[in-house]
Structures are given as structure tokens and as C-alpha cells.
C-alpha atoms as a PDB file:
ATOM      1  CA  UNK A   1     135.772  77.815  79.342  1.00  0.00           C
ATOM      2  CA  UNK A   2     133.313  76.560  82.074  1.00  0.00           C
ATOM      3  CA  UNK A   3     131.733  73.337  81.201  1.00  0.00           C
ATOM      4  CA  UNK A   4     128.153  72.868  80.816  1.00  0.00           C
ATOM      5  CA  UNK A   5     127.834  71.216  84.295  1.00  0.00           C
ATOM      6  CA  UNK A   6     130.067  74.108  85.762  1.00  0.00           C
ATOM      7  CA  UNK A   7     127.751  76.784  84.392  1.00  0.00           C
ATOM      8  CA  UNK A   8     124.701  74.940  85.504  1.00  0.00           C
ATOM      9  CA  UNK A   9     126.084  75.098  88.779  1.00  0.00           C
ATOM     10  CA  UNK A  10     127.457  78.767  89.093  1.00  0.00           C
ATOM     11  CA  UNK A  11     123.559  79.346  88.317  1.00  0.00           C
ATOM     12  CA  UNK A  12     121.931  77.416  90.960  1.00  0.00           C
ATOM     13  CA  UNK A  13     124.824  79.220  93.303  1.00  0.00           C
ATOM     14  CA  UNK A  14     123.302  82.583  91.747  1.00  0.00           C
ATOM     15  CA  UNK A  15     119.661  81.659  92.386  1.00  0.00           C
ATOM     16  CA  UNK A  16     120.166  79.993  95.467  1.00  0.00           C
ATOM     17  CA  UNK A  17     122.659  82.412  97.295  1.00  0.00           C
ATOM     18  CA  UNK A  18     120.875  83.802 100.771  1.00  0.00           C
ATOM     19  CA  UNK A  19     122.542  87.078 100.056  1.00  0.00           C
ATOM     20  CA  UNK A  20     121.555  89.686  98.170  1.00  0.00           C
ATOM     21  CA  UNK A  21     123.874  89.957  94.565  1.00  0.00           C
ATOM     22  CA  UNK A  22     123.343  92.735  92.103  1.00  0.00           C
ATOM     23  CA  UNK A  23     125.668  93.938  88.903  1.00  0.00           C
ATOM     24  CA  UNK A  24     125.535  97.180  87.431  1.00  0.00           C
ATOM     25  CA  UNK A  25     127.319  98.360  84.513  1.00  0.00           C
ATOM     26  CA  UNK A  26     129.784 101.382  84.344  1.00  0.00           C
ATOM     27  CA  UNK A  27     126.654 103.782  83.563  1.00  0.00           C
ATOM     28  CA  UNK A  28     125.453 102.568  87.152  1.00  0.00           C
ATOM     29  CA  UNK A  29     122.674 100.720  85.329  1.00  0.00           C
ATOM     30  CA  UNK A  30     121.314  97.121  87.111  1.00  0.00           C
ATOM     31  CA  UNK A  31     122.583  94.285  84.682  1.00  0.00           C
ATOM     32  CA  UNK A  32     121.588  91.517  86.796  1.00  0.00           C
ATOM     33  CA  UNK A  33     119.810  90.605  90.343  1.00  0.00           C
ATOM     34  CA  UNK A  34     119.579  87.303  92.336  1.00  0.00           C
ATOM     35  CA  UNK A  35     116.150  85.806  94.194  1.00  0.00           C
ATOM     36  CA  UNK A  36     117.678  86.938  97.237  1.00  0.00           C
ATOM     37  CA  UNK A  37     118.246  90.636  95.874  1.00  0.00           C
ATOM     38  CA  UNK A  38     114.727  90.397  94.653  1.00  0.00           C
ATOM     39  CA  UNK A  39     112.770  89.460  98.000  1.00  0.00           C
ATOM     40  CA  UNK A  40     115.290  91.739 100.182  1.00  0.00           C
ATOM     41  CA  UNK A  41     114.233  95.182  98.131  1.00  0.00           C
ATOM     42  CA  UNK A  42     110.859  94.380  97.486  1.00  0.00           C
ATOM     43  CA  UNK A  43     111.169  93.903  93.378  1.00  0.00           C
ATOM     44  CA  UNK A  44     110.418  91.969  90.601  1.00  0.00           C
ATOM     45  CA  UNK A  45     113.723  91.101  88.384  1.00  0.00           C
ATOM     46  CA  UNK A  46     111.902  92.410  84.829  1.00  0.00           C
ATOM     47  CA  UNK A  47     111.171  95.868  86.875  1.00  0.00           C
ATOM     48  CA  UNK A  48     114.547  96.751  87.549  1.00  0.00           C
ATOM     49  CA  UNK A  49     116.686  95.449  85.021  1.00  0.00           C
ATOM     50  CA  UNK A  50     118.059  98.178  82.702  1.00  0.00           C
ATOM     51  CA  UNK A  51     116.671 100.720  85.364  1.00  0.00           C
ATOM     52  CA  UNK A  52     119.253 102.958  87.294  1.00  0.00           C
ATOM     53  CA  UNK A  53     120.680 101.550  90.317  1.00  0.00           C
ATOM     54  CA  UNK A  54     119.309 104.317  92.319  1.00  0.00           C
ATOM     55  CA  UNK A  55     115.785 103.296  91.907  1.00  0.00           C
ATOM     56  CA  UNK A  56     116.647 100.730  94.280  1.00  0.00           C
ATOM     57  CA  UNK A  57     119.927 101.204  96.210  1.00  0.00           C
ATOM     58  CA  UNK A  58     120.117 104.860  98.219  1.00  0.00           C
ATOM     59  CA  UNK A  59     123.630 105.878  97.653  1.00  0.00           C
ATOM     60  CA  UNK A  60     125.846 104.896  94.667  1.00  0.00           C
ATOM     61  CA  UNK A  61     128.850 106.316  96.097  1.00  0.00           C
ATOM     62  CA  UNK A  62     130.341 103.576  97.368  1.00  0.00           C
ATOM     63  CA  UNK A  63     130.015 101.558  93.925  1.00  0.00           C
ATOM     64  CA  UNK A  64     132.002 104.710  92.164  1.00  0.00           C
ATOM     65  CA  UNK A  65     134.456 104.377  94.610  1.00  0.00           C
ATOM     66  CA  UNK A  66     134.857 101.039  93.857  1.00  0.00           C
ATOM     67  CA  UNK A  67     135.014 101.460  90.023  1.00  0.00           C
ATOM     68  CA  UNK A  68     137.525 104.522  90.146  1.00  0.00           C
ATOM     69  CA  UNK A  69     139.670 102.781  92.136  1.00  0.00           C
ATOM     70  CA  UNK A  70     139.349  99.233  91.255  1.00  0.00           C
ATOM     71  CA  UNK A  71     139.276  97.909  94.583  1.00  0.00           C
ATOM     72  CA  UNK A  72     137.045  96.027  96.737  1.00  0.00           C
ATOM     73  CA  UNK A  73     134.842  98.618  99.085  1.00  0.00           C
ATOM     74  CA  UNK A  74     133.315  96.914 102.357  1.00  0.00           C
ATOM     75  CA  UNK A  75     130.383  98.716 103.842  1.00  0.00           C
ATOM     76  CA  UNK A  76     129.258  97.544 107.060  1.00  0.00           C
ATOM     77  CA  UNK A  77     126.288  98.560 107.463  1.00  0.00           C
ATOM     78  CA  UNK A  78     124.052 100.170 105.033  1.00  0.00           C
ATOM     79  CA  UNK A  79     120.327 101.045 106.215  1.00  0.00           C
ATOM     80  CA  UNK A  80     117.087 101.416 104.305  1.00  0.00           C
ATOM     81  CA  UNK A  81     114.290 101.863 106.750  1.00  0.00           C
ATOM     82  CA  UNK A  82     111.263 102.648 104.179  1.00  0.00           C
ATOM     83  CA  UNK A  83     112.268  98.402 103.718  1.00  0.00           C
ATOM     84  CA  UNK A  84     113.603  97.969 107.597  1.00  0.00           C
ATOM     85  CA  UNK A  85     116.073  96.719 106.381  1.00  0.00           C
ATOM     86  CA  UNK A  86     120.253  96.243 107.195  1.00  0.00           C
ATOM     87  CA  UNK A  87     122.653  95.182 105.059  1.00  0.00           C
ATOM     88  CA  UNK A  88     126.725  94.599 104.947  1.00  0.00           C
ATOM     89  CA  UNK A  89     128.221  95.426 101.729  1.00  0.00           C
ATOM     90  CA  UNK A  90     130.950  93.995  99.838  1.00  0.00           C
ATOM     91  CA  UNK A  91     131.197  96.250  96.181  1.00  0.00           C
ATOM     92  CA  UNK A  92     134.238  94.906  93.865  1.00  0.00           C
ATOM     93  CA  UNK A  93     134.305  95.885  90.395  1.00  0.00           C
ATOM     94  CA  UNK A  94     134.946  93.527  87.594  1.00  0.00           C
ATOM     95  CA  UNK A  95     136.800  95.623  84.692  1.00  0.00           C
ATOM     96  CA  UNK A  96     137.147  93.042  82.066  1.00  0.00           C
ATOM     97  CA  UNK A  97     133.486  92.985  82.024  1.00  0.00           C
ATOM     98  CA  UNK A  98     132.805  96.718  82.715  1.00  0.00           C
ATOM     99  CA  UNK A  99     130.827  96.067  85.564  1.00  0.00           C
ATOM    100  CA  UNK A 100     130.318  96.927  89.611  1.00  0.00           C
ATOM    101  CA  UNK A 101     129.109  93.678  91.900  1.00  0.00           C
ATOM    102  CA  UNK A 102     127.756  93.863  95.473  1.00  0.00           C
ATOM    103  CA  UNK A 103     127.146  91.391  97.790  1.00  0.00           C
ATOM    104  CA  UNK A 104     125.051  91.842 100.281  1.00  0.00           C
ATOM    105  CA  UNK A 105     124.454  89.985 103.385  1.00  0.00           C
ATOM    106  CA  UNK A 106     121.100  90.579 105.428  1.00  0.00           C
ATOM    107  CA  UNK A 107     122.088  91.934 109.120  1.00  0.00           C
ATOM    108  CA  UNK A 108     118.661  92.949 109.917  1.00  0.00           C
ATOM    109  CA  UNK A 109     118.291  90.523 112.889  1.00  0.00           C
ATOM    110  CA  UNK A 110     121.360  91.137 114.348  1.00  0.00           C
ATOM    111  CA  UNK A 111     121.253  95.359 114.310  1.00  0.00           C
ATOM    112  CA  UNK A 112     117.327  94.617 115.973  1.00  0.00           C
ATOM    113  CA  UNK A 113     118.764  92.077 118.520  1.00  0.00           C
ATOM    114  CA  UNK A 114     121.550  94.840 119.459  1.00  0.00           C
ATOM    115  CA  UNK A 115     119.111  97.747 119.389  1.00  0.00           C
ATOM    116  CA  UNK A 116     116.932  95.754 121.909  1.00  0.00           C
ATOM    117  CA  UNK A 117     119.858  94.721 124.372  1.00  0.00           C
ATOM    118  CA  UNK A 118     120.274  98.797 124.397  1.00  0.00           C
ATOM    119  CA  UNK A 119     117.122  99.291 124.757  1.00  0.00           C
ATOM    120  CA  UNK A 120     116.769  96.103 127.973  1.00  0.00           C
ATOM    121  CA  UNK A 121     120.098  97.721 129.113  1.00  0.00           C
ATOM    122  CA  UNK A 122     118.457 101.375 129.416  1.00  0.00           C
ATOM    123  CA  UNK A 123     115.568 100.688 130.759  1.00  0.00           C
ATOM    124  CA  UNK A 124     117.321  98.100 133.257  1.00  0.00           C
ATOM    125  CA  UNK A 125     119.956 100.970 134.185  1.00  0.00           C
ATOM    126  CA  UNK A 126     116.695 103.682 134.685  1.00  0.00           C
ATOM    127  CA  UNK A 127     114.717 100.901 136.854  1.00  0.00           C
ATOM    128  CA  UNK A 128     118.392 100.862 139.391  1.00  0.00           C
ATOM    129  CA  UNK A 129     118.474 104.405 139.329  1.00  0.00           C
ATOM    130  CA  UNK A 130     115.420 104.588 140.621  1.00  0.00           C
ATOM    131  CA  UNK A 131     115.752 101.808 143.078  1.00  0.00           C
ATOM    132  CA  UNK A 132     118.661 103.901 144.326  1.00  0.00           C
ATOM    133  CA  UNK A 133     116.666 107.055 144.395  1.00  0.00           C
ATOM    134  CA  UNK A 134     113.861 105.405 146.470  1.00  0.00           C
ATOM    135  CA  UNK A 135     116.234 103.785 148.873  1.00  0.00           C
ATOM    136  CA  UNK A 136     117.887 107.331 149.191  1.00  0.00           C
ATOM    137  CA  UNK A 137     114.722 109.044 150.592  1.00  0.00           C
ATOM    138  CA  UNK A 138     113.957 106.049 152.635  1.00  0.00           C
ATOM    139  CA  UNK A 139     117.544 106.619 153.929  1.00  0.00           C
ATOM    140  CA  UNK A 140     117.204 110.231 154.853  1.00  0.00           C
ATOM    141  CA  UNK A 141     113.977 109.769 156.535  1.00  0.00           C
ATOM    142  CA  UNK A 142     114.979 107.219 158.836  1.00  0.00           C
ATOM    143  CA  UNK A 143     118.231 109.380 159.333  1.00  0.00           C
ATOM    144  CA  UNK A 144     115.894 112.450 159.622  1.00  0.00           C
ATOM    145  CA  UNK A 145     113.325 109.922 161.934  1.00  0.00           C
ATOM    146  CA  UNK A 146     117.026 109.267 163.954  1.00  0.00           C
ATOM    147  CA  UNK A 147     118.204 112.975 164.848  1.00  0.00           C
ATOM    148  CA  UNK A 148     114.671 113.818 165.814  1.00  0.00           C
ATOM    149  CA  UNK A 149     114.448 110.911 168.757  1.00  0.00           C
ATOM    150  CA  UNK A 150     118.644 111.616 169.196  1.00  0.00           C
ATOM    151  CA  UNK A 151     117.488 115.434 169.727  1.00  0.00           C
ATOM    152  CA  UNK A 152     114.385 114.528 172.208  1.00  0.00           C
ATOM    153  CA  UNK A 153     116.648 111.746 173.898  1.00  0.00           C
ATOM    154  CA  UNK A 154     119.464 114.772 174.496  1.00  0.00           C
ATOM    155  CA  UNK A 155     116.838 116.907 175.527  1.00  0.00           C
ATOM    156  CA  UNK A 156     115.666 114.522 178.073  1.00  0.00           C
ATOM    157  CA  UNK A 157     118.291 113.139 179.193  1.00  0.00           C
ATOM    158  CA  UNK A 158     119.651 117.113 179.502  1.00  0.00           C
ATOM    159  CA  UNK A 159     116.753 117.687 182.122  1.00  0.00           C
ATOM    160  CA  UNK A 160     117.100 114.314 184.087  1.00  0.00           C
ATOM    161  CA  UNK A 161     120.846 115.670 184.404  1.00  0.00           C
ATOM    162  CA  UNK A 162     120.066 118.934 185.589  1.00  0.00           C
ATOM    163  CA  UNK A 163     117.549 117.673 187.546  1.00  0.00           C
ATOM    164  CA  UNK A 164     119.815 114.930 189.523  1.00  0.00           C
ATOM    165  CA  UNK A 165     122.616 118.134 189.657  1.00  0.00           C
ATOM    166  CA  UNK A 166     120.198 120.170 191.026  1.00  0.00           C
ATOM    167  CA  UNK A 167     118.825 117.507 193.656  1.00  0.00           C
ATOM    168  CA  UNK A 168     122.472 115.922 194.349  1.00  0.00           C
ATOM    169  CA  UNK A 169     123.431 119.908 195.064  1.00  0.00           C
ATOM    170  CA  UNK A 170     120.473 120.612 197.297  1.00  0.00           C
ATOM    171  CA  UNK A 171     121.511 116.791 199.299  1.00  0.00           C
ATOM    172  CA  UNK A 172     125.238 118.238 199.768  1.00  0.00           C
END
């Protein structure tokens, strides 16, 4: 039996915890959301209590799994993009109670932060190729610039030739 001091402070944890906690019942009916839960999805508490989970979480799958099999399911990323929002999942049921918990813990910043390194990355990796590209044609003109004046130079260094055989020929 918790004492009143413990139960005063396993509610503060509740209210105060960053992450998103919801319970639903067996029936996959919310029982119970924290502040957190609340401000992530967009809802008021009294809206969504007694309401089926699906009204607010996409996919419920994951939360049978977890009741069928009574284990704990870890999702590791879950998105909802009408809220932009990504979340890591940890569903465990509690059976003596006949309910399904889910923590979940706000990765938002972190999948945007990766999606713009892939997205610095790309464009990064587009702006070499075409670095490379430009230095290409700059190095096939100048090679095309180079057997030009190599084919003249042969050419006239071909006549002097023939012209200093011819004249060294005509001397003999």
C-alpha cells in the first residue's frame, strides 16, 4: 500500500513526465492521459477519455500485440504527420489491471535534424558533381584547345622539315 506521500508523488511524476503516457483498457478504450500526452496530440484530457484509442493514436496493432502476448513491444519510430509529429514507443501491458500502457518519448527534433543532414548531404554531393562536371568540360576544351595548336605545330613544323630537306637536297 503506497503511502499518502508516495501517491502524491507517483502523481506529480504522472503530470510532470516530458513524455507522452496513455492507458487503455482491454476494449482499446483511453483510461487515462498525462499533460505531456495532452499537448503532444493536440487534446483536451475530458475529450478523449472513454473515447477509442483510435481517435487519437493511428494504429492499435502494436498495443494488441502487446496484450496477446503480454510482453513489452518497442516501436521506434511511429509518425503522425497531420501533428508533425515522431514518437518512440514503449507499449507493456499491465494484466492485473486489464490494461495496455505506452510511453512515448518525443523524437521529433531528432528525425528533422537527420532529415536535414540528408537533405545538406544531397545537395552538398549535387553541388561536387557539378563542380566535377564543369571542371570536366573545362578539361576537354583545353585538351581539345591542345591537339588543335599540337596539330598546327606538326603541320608546321612538317613544312619547315620538308622545306630544309628540300633545300639541304638542292645544296648537296
Amino acid at each position: 500500500m503506497l503511502k499518502k506521500t508516495e501517491k502524491n508523488l507517483w502523481e506529480l511524476l504522472w503530470e510532470y513526465d516530458p513524455n507522452g503516457l496513455i492507458v487503455i483498457d482491454r476494449a482499446m478504450e483511453i483510461t487515462l492521459v498525462n499533460p505531456a500526452f495532452c499537448k503532444m496530440f493536440q487534446v483536451e484530457r475530458e475529450d478523449i477519455i472513454g473515447q477509442p484509442a483510435t481517435v487519437v493514436l493511428k494504429d492499435l496493432k502494436d498495443f494488441q500485440k502487446a496484450w496477446e502476448n503480454k510482453q513489452v513491444v518497442r516501436v521506434p519510430e511511429t509518425e503522425y504527420p497531420e501533428l508533425d509529429i515522431y514518437v518512440k514507443e514503449v507499449i507493456f501491458p499491465i494484466p492485473d489491471e486489464d490494461i495496455i500502457a505506452c510511453i512515448m518519448v518525443d523524437i521529433t527534433h531528432e528525425i528533422h535534424r537527420e532529415k536535414e543532414m540528408m537533405k545538406l548531404k544531397s545537395e552538398t554531393l549535387a553541388k561536387v558533381n557539378e563542380v566535377v562536371d564543369n571542371q570536366m568540360k573545362v578539361v576537354q576544351q583545353i585538351a581539345g584547345l591542345l591537339g588543335e595548336t599540337t596539330a598546327e605545330t606538326k603541320v608546321s613544323l612538317f613544312k619547315i622539315v620538308k622545306m630544309l630537306e628540300r633545300e639541304i637536297s638542292e645544296d648537296g
